[in-house]
N, C-alpha and C. Protein backbone atom coordinates (compact mmCIF):
# COMPACT_ATOMS: atom_id res chain seq x y z
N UNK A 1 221.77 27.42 44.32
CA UNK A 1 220.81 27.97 45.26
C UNK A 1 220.97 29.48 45.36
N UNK A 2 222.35 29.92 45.44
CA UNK A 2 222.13 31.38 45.90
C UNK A 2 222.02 31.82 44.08
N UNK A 3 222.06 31.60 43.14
CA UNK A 3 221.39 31.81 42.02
C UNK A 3 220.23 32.34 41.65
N UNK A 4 219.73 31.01 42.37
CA UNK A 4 218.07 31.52 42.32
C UNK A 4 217.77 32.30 43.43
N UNK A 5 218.36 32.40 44.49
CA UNK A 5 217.76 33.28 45.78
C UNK A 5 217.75 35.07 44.71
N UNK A 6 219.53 35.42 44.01
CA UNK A 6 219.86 36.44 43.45
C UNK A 6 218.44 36.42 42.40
N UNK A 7 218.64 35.54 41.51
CA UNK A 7 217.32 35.95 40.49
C UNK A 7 216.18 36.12 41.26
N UNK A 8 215.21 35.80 42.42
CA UNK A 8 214.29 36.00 43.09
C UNK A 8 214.04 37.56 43.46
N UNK A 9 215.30 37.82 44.52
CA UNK A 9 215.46 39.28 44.29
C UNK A 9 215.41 39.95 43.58
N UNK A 10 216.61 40.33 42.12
CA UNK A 10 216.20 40.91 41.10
C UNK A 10 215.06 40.87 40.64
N UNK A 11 213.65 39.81 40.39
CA UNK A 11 212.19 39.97 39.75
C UNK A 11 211.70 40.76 40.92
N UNK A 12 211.99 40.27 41.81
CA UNK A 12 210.81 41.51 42.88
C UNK A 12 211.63 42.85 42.81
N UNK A 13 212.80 43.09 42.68
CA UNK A 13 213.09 44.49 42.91
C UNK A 13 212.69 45.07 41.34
N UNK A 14 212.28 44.12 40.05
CA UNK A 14 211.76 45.19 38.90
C UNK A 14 210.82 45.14 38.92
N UNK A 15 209.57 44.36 39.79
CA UNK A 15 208.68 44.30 38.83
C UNK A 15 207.85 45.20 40.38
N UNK A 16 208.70 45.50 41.22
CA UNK A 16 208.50 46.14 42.43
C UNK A 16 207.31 47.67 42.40
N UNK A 17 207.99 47.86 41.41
CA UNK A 17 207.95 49.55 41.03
C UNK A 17 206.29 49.64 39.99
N UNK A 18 206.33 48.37 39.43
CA UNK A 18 205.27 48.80 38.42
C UNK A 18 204.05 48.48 38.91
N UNK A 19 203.92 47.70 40.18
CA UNK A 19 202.83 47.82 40.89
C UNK A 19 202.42 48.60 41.84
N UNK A 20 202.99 49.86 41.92
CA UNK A 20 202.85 50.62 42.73
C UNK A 20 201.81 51.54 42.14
N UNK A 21 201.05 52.41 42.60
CA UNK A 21 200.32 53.55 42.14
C UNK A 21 201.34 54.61 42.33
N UNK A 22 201.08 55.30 41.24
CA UNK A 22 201.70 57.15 41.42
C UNK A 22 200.92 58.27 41.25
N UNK A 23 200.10 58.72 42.90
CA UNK A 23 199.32 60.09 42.39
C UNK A 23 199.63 61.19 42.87
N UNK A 24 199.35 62.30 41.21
CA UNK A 24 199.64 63.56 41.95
C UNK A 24 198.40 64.23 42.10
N UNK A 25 198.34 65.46 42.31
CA UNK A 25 197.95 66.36 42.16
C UNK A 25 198.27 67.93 41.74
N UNK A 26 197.94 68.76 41.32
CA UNK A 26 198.06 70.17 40.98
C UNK A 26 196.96 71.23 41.11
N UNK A 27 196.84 72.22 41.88
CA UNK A 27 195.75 73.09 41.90
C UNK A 27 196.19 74.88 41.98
N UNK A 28 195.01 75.27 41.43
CA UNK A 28 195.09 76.70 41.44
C UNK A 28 195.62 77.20 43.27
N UNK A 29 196.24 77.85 43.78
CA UNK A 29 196.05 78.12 44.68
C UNK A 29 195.52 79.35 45.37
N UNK A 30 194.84 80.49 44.06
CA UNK A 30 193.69 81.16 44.41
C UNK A 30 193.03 81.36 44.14
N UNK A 31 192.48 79.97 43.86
CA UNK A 31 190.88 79.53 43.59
C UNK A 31 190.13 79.17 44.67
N UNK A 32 189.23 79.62 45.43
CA UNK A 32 188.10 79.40 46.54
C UNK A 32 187.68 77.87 46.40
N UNK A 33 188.42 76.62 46.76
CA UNK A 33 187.29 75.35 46.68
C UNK A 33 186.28 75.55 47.48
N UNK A 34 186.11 76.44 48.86
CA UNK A 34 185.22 76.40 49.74
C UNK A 34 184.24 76.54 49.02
N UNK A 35 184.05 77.05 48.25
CA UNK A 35 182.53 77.81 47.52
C UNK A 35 182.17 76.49 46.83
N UNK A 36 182.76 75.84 46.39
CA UNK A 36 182.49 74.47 45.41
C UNK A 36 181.69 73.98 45.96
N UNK A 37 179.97 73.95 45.79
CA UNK A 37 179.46 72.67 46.03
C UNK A 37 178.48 72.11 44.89
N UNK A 38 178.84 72.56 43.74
CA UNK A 38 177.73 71.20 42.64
C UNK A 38 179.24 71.53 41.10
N UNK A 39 178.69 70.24 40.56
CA UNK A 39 179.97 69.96 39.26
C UNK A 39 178.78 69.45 38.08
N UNK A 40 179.79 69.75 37.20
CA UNK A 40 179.12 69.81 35.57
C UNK A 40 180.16 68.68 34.95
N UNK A 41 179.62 67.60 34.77
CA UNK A 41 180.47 66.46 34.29
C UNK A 41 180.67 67.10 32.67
N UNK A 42 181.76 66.96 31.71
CA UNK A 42 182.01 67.40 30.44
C UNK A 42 182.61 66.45 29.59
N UNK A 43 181.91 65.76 28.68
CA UNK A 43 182.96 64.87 28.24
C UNK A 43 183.39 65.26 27.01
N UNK A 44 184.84 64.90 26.83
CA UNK A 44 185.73 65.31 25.70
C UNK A 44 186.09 64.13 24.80
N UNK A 45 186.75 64.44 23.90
CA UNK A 45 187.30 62.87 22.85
C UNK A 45 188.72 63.17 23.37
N UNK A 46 189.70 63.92 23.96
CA UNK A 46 190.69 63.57 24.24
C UNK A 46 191.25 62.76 25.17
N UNK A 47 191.37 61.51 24.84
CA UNK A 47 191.56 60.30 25.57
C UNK A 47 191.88 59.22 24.26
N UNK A 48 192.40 58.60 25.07
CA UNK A 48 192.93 57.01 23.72
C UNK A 48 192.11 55.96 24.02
N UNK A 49 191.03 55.83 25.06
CA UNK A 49 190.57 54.96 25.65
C UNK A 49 189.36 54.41 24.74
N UNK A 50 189.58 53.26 23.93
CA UNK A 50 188.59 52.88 22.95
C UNK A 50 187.65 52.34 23.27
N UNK A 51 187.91 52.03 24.67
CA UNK A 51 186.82 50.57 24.57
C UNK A 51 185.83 51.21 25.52
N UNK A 52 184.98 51.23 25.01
CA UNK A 52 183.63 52.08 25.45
C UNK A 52 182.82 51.34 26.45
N UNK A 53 182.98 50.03 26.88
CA UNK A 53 182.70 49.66 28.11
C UNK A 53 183.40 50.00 29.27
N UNK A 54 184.99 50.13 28.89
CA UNK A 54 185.86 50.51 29.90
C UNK A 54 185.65 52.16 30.27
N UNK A 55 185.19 52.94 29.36
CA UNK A 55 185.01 54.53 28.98
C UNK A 55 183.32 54.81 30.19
N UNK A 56 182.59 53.57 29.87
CA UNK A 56 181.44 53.92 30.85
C UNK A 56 181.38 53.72 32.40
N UNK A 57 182.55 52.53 32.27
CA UNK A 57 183.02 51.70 33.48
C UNK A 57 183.66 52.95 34.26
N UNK A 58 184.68 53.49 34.17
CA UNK A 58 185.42 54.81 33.95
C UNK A 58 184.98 55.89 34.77
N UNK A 59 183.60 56.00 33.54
CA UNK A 59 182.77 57.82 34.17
C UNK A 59 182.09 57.55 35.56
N UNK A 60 181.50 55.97 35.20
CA UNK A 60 180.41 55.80 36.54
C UNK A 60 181.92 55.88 37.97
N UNK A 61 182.49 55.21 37.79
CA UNK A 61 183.64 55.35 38.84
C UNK A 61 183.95 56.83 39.40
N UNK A 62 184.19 57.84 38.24
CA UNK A 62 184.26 59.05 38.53
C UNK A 62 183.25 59.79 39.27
N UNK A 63 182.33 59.99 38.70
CA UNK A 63 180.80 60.32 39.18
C UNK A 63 180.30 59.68 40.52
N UNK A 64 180.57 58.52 40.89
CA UNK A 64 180.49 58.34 42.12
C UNK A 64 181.14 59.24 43.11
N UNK A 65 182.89 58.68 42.96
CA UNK A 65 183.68 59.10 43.98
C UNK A 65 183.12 60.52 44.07
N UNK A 66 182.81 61.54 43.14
CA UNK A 66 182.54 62.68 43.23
C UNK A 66 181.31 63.17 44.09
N UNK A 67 180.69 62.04 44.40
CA UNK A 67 179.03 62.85 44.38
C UNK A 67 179.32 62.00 46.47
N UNK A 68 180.00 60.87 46.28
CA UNK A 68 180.42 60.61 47.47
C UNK A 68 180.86 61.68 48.35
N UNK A 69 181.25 62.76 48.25
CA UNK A 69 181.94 63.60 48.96
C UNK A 69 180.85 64.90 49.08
N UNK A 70 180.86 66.10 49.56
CA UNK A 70 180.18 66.90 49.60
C UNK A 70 179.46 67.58 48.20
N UNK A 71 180.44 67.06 46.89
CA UNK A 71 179.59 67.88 45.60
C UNK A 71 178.51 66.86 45.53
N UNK A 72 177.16 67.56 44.26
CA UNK A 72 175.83 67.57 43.94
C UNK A 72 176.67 67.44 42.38
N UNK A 73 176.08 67.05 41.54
CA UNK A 73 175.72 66.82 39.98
C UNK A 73 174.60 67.98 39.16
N UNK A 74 175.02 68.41 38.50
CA UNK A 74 174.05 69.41 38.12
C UNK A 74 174.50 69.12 36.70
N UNK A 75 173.32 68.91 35.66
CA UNK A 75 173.70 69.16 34.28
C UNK A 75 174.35 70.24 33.32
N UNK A 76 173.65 71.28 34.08
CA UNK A 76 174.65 72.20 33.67
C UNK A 76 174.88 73.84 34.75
N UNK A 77 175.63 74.36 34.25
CA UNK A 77 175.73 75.58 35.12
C UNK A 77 176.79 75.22 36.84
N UNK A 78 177.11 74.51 36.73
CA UNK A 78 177.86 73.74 38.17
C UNK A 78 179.09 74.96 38.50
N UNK A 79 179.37 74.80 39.52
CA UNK A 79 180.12 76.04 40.48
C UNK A 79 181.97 75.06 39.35
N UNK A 80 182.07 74.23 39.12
CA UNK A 80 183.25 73.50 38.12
C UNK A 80 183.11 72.62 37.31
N UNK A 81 183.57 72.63 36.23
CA UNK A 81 183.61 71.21 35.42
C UNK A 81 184.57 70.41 35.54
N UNK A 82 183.72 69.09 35.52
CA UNK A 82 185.13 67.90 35.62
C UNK A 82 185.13 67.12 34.32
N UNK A 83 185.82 66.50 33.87
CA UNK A 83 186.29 65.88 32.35
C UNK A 83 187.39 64.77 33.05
N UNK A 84 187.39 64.23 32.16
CA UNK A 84 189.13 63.08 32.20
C UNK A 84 189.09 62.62 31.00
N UNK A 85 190.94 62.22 31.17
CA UNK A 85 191.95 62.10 29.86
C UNK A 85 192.48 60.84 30.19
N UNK A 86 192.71 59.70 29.48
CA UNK A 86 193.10 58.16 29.73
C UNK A 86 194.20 58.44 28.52
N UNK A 87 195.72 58.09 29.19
CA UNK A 87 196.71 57.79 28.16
C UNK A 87 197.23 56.32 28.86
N UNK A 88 197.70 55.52 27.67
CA UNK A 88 198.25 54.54 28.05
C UNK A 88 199.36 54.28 27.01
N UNK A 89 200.58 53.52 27.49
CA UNK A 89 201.42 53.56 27.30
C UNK A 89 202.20 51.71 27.36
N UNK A 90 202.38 51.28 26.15
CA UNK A 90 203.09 49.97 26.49
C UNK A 90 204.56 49.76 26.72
N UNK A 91 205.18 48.93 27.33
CA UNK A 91 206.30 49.01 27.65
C UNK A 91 206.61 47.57 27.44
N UNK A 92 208.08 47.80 27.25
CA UNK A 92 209.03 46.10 27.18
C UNK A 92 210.08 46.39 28.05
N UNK A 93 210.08 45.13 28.84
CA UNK A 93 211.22 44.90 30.05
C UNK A 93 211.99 43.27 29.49
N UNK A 94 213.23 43.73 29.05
CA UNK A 94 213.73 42.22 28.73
C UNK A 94 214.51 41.53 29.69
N UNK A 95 214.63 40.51 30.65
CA UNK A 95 215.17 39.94 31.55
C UNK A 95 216.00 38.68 30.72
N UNK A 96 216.77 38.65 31.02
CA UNK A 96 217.86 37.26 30.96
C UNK A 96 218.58 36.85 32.09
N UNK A 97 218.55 35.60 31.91
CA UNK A 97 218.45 34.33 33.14
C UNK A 97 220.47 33.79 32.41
N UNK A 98 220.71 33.99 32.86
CA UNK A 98 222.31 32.76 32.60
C UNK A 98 222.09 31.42 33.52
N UNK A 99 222.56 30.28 33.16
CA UNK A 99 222.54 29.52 33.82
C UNK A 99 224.04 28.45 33.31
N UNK A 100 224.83 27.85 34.16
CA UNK A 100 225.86 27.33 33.52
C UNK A 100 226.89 27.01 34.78
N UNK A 101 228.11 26.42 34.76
CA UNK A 101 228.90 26.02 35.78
C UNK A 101 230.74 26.62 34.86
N UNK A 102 230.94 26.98 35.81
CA UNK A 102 232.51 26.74 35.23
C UNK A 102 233.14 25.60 35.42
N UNK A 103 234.53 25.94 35.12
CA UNK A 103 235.49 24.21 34.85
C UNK A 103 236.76 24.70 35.80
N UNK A 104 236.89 23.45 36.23
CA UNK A 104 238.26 23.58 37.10
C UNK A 104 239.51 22.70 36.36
N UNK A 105 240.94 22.95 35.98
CA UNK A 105 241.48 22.39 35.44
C UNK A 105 242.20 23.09 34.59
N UNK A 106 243.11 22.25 33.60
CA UNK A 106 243.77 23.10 32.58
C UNK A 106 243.25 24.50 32.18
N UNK A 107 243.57 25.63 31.76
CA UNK A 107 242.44 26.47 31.47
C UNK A 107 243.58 27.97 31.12
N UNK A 108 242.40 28.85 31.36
CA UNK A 108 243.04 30.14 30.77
C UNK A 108 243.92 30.73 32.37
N UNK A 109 243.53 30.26 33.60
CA UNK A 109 243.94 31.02 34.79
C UNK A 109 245.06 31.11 35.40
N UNK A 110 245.30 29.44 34.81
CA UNK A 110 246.85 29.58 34.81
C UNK A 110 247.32 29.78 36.68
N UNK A 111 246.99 29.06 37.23
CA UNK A 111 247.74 28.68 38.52
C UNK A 111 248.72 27.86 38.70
N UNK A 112 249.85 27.90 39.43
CA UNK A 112 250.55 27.10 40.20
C UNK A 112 251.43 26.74 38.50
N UNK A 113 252.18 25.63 38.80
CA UNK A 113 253.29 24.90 37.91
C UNK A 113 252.71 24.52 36.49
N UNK A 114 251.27 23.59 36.65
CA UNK A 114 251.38 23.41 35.67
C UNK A 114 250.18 24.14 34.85
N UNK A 115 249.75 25.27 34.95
CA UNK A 115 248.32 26.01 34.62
C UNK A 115 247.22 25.39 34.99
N UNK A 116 247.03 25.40 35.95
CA UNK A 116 245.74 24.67 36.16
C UNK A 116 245.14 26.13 37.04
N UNK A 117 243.56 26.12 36.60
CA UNK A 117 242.94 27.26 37.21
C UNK A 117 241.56 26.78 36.51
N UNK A 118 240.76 28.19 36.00
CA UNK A 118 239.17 28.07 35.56
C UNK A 118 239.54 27.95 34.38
N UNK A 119 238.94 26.63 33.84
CA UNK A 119 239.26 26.39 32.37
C UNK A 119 237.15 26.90 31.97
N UNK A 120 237.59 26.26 30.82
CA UNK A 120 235.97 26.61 30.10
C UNK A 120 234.66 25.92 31.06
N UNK A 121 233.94 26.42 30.75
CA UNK A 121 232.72 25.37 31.39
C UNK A 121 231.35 25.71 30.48
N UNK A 122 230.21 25.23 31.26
CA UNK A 122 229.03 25.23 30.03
C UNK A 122 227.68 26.25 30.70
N UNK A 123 227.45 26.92 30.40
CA UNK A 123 226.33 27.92 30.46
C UNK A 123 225.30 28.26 29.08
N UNK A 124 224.64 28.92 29.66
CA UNK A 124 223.29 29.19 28.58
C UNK A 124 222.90 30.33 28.97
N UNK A 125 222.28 30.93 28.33
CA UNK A 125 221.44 32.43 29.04
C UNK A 125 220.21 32.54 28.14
N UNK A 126 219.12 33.15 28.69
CA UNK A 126 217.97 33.07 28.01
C UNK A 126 217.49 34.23 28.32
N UNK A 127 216.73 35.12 27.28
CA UNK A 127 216.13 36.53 27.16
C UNK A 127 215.03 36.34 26.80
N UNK A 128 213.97 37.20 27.65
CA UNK A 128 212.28 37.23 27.65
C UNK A 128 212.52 38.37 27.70
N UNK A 129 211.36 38.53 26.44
CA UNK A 129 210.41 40.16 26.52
C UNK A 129 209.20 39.92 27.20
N UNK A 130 209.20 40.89 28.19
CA UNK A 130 207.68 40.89 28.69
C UNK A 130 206.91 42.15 28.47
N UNK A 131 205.75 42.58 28.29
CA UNK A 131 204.79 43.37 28.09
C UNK A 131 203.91 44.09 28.78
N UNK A 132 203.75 45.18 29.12
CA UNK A 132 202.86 45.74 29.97
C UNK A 132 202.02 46.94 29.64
N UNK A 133 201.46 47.25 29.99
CA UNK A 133 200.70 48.79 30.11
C UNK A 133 200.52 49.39 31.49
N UNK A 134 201.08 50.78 31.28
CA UNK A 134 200.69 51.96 32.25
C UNK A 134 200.01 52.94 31.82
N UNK A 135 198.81 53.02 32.29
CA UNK A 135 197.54 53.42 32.28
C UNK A 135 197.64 55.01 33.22
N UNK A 136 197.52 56.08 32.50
CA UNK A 136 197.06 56.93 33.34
C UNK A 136 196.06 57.89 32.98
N UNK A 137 195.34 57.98 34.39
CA UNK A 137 194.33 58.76 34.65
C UNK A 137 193.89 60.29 35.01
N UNK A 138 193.68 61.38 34.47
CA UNK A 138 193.94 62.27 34.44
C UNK A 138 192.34 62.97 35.16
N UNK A 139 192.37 63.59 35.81
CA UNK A 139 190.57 64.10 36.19
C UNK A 139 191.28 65.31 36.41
N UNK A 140 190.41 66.57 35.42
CA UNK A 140 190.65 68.09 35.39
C UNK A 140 189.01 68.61 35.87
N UNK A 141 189.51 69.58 36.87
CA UNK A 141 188.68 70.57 36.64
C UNK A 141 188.69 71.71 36.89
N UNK A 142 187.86 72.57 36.03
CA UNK A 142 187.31 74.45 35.04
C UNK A 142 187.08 74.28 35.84
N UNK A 143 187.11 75.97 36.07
CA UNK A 143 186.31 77.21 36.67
C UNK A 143 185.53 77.68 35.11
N UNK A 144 184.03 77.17 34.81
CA UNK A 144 183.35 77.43 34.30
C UNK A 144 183.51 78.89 33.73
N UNK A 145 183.75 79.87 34.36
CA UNK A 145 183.47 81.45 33.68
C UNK A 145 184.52 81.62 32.99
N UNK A 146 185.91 81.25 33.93
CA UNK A 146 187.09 81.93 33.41
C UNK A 146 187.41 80.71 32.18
N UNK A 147 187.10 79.66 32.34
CA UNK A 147 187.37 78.32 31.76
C UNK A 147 188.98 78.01 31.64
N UNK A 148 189.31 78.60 32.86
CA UNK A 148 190.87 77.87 33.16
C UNK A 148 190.91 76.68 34.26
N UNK A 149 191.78 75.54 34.08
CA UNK A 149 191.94 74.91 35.02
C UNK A 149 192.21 75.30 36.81
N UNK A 150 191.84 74.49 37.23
CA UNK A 150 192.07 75.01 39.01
C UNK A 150 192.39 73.94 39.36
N UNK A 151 192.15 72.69 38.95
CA UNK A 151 192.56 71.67 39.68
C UNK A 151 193.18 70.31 38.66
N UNK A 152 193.65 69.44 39.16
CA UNK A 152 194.28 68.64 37.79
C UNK A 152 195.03 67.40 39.13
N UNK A 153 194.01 66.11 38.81
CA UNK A 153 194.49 65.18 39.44
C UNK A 153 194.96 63.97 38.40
N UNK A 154 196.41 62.94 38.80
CA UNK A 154 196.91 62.51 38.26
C UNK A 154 196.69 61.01 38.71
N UNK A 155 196.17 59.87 38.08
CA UNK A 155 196.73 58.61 38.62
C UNK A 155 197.52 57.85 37.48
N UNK A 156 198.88 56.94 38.15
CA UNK A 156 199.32 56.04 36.87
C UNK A 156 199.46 54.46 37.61
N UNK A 157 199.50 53.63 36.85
CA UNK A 157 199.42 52.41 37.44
C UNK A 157 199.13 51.71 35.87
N UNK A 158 200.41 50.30 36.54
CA UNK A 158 200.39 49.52 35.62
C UNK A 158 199.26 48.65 35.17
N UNK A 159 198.37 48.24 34.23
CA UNK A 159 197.32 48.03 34.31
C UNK A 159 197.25 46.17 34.68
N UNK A 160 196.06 46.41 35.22
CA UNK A 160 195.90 44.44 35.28
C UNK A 160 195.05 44.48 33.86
N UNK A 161 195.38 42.81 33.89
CA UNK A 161 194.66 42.48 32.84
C UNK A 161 193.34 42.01 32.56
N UNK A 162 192.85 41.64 33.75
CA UNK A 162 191.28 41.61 33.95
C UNK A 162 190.25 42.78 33.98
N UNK A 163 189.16 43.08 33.74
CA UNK A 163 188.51 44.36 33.66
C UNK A 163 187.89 44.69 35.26
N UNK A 164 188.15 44.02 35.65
CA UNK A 164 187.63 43.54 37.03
C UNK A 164 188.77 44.27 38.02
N UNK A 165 189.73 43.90 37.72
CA UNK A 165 191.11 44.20 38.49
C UNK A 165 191.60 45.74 38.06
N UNK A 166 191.04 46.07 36.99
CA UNK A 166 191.10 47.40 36.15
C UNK A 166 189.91 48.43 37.22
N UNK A 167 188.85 48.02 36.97
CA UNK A 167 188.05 48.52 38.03
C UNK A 167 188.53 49.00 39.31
N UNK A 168 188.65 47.54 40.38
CA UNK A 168 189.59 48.12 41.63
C UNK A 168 190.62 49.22 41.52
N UNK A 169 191.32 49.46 40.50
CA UNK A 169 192.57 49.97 40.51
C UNK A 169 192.21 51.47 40.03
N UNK A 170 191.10 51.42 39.51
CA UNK A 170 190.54 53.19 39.33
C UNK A 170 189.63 53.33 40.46
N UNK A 171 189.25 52.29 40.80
CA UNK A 171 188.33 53.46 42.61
C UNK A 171 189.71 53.15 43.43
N UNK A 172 190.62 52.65 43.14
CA UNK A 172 192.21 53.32 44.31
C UNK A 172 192.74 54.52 43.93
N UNK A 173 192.80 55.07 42.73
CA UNK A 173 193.55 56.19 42.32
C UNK A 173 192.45 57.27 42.95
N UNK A 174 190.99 56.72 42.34
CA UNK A 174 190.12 57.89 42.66
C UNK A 174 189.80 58.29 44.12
N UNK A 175 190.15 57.16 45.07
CA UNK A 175 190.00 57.47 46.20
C UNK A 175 191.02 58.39 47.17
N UNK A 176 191.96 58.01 46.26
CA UNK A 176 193.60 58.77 46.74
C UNK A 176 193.33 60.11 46.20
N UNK A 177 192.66 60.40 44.94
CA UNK A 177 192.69 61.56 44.62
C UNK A 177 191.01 62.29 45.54
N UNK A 178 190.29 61.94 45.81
CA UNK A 178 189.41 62.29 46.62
C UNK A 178 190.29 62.75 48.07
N UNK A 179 190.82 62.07 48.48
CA UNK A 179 191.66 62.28 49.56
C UNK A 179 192.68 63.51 49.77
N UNK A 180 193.03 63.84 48.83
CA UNK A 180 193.64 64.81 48.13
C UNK A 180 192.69 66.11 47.81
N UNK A 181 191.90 66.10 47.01
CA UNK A 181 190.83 66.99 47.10
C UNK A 181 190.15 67.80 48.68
N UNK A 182 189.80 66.95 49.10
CA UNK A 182 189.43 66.93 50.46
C UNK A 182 190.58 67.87 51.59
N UNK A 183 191.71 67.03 51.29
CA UNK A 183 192.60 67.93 52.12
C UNK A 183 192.54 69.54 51.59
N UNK A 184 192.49 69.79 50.40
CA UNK A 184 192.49 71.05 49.86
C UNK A 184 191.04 71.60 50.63
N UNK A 185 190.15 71.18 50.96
CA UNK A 185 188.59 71.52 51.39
C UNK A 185 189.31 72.05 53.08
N UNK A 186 189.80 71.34 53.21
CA UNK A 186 190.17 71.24 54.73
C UNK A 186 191.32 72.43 54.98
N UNK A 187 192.09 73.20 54.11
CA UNK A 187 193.14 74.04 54.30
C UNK A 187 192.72 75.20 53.81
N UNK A 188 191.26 75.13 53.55
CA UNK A 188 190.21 76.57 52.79
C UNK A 188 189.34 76.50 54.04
N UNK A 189 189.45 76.00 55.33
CA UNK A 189 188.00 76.22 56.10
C UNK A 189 186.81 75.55 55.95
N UNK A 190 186.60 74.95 54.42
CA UNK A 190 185.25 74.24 54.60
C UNK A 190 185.19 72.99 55.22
């Protein structure tokens, strides 16, 4: 029993971490966001992201959260450009399970008169590879004239495996990073 209570613990304390989201952010800090109010969507090929349903799934997600907030969409000429970069990354976590009893009796431990202590006993142990992906999400954006970055938001998160569950998990990053944005709106006066 307290076996399995210990193995219970150990799976939630690894697999703890990879369901968590991690966002940052990075910004110019004398760059005017106050002035920001329309964006120039830009799309680039730097990204690994093949699957071009997930790539449209993606922009519309972006383009929302964006237009949700005080910016306008303009095709071109926009007060910033925004773009994003999708890297993903697979990973192996190998866990092994022991399972087995020791022996009481003749043995190596050698107690008392006539050696009697932990003699041999019978165990097994078993090793799984498991598989994952961490998915991260990158949304940059130019200052159009100078065409240097000013802003640079980060999401990572282990991915689900449904496209559905993939979805939810980019309007959470994007909303955290909207949130984030926003506070920057809010420490400029606008």
């Amino acid at each position: 029993m307290r076996r399995t209570f210990v193995l219970l613990v150990a799976l939630a304390v690894l697999s703890g971490p990879a369901i968590a989201q991690k966002i940052t952010i990075d910004y110019a800090h004398d760059f005017d966001f106050s002035q920001v109010n329309t964006f120039t969507y830009v799309e680039t090929q730097d990204t690994d992201l093949q699957n071009t349903l997930a790539d449209s799934r993606l922009e519309s997600a972006i383009l929302r959260e964006l237009k949700s907030g005080s910016m306008k969409q303009v095709d071109s000429g926009g007060d910033i450009y925004i773009t994003y970069h999708v890297v993903t990354k697979d990973n192996t976590v190998f866990n092994t399970s022991s399972y087995g009893y020791g022996g009481w009796g003749p043995g190596w431990g050698g107690y008392g008169r006539y050696g009697y202590g932990y003699g041999g006993g019978m165990g097994s142990s078993t090793t799984t590879a498991t598989t994952y992906t961490d998915g991260t999400l990158i949304l940059d954006a130019y200052d159009p004239e100078t065409k240097k970055m000013i802003w640079r938001g980060t999401g990572t998160v282990t991915l689900k495996a449904k496209p559905e569950k993939q979805a939810k998990q980019v309007d959470n990053i994007l909303t955290k990073m909207g949130k984030k944005w926003d506070k920057i709106l809010k420490n400029q006066g606008k």
